[in-house]
C-alpha atoms as a PDB file:
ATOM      1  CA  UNK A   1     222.606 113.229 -97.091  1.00  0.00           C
ATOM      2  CA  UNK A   2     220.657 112.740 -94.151  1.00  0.00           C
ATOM      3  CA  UNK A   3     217.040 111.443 -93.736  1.00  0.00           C
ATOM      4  CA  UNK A   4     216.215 114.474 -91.121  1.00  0.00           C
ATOM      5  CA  UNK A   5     215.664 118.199 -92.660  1.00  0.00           C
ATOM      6  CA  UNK A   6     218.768 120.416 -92.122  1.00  0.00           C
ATOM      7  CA  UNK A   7     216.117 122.477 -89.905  1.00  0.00           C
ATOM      8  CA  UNK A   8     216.068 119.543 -87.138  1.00  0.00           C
ATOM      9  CA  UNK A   9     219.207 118.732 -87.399  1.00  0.00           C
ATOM     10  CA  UNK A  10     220.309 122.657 -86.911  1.00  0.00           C
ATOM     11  CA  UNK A  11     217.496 122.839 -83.381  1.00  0.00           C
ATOM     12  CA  UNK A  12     219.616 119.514 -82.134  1.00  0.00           C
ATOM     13  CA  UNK A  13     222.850 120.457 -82.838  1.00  0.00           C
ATOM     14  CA  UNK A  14     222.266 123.770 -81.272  1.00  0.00           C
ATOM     15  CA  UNK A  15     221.455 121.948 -78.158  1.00  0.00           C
ATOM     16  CA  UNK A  16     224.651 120.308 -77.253  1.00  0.00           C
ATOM     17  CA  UNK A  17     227.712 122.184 -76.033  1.00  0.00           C
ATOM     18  CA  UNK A  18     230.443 123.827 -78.385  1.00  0.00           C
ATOM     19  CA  UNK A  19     232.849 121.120 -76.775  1.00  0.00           C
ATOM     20  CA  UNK A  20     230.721 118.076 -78.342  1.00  0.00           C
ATOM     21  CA  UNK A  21     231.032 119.966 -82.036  1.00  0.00           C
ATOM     22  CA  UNK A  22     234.478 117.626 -83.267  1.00  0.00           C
ATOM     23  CA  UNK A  23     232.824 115.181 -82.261  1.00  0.00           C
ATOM     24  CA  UNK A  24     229.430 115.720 -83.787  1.00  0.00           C
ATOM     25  CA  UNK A  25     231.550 116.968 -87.018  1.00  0.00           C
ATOM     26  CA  UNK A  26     232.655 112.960 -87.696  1.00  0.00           C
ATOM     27  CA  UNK A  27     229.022 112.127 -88.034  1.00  0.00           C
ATOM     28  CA  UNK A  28     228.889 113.107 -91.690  1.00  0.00           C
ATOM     29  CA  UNK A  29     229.719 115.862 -93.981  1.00  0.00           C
ATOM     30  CA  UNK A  30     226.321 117.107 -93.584  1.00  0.00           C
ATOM     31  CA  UNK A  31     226.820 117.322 -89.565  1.00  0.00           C
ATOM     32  CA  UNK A  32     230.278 118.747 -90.564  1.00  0.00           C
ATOM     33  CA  UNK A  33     229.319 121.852 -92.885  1.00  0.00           C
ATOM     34  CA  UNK A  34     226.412 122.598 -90.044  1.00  0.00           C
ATOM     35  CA  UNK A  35     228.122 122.968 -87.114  1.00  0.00           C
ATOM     36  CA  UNK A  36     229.997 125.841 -88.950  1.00  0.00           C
ATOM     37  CA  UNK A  37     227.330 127.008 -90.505  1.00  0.00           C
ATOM     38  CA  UNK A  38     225.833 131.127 -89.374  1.00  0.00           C
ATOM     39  CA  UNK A  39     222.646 129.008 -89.268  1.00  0.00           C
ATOM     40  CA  UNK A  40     223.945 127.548 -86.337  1.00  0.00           C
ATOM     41  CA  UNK A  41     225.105 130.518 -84.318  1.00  0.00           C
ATOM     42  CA  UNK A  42     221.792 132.503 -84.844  1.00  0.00           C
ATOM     43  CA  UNK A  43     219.343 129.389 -83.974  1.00  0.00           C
ATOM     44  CA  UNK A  44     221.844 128.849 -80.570  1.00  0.00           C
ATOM     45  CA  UNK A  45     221.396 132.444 -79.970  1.00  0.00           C
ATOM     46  CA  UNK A  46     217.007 132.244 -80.361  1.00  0.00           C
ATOM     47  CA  UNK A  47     217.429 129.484 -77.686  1.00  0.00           C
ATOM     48  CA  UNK A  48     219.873 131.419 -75.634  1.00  0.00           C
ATOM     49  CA  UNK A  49     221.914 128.853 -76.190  1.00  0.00           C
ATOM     50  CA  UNK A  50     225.712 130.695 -76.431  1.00  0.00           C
ATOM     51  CA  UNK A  51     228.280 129.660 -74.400  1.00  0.00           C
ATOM     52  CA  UNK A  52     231.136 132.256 -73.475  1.00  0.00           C
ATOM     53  CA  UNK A  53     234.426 130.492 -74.892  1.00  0.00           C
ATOM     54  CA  UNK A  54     238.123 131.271 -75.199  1.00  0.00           C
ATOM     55  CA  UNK A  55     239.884 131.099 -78.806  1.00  0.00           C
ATOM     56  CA  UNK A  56     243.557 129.983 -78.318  1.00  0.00           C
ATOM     57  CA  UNK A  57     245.635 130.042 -81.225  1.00  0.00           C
ATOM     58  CA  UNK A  58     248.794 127.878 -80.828  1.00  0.00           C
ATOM     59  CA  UNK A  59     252.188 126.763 -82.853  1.00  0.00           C
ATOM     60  CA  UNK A  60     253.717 123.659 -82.370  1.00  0.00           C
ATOM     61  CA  UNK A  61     257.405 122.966 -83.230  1.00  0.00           C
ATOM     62  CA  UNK A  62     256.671 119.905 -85.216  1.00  0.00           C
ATOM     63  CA  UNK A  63     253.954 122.239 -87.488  1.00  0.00           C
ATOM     64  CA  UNK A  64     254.233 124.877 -89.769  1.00  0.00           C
ATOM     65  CA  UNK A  65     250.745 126.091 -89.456  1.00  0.00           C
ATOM     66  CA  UNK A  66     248.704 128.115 -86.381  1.00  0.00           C
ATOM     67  CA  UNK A  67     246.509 125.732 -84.619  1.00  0.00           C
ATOM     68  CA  UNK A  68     243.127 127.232 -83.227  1.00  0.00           C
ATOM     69  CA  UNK A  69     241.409 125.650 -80.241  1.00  0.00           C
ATOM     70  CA  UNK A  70     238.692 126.540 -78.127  1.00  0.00           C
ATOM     71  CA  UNK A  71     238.874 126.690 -74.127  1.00  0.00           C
ATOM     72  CA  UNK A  72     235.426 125.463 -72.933  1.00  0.00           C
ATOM     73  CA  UNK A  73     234.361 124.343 -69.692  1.00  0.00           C
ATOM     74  CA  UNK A  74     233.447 120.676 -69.954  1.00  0.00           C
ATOM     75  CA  UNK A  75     229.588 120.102 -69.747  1.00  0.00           C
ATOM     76  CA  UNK A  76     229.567 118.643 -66.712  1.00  0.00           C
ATOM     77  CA  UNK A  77     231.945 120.563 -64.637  1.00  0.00           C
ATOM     78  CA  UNK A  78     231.331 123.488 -61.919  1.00  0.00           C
ATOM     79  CA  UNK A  79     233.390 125.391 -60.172  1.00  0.00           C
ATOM     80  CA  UNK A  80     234.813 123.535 -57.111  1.00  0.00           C
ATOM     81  CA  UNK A  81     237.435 124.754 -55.376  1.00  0.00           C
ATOM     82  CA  UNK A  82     238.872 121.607 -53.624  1.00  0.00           C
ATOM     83  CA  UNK A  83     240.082 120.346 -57.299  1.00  0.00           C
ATOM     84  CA  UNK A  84     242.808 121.146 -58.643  1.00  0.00           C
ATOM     85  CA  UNK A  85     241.504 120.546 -62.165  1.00  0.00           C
ATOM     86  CA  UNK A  86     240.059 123.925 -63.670  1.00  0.00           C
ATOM     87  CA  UNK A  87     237.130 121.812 -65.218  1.00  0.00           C
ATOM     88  CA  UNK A  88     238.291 123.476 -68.767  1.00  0.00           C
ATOM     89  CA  UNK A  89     239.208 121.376 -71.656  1.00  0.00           C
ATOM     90  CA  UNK A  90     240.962 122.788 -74.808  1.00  0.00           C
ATOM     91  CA  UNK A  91     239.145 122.382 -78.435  1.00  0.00           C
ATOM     92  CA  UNK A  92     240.333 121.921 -81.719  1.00  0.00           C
ATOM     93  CA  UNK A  93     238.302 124.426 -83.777  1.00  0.00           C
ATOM     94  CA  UNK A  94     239.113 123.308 -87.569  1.00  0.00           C
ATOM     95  CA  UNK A  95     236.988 126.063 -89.050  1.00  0.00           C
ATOM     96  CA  UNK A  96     239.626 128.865 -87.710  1.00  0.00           C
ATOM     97  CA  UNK A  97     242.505 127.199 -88.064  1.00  0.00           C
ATOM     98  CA  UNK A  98     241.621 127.362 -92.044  1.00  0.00           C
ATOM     99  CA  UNK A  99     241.385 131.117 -91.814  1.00  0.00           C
ATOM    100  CA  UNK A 100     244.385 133.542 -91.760  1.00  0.00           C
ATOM    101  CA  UNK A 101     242.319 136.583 -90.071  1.00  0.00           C
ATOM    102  CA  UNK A 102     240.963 136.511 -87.035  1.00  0.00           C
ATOM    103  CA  UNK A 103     237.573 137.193 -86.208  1.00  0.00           C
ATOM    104  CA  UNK A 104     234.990 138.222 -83.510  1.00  0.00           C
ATOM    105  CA  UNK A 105     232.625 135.744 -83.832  1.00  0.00           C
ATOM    106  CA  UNK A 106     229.702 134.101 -80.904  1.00  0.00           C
ATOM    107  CA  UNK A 107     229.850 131.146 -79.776  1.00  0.00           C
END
């Protein structure tokens, strides 16, 4: 496991933007199981913490499976309207591609 309490980890990880989450996932299995854990979603919502997101649920040719993703806006992006980027990056989100129903959930 890891050295810090689950508690700590939990009031970091609900700190960083949704889009950082694969990311933070590859830290450990520990990191992993938290950043899909309920825990998670209420502590973001104490700090006000939520970020509106976008599910997107895709199906590539080459797959036989529905791939979910997330649409956020990346961290460091506002709206500009001289780009031509929209600033939005999609997501993988593992933990609903593994479930068949969908969901309302917070972000």
């Amino acid at each position: 496991g890891l050295p810090l309490p689950d508690e700590l980890v939990l009031s970091c990880l609900a700190r960083a933007s949704r889009l950082h989450y694969p990311i933070l996932t590859l830290v450990s299995k520990t990191f992993g199981s938290l950043t899909a854990s309920p825990e998670l979603y209420q502590i973001r919502s104490l700090l006000n913490r939520t970020e509106k997101c976008l599910y997107v649920c895709l199906q590539f040719p080459t797959e036989p499976n529905l791939r979910w993703f997330t649409l956020c806006r990346k961290p460091d992006k506002t709206v500009n309207k001289t780009e031509s980027s929209s600033g939005n990056i999609l997501v993988p989100d593992s933990q609903l591609s593994s479930h068949r129903i969908v969901q309302s959930r917070s972000c």
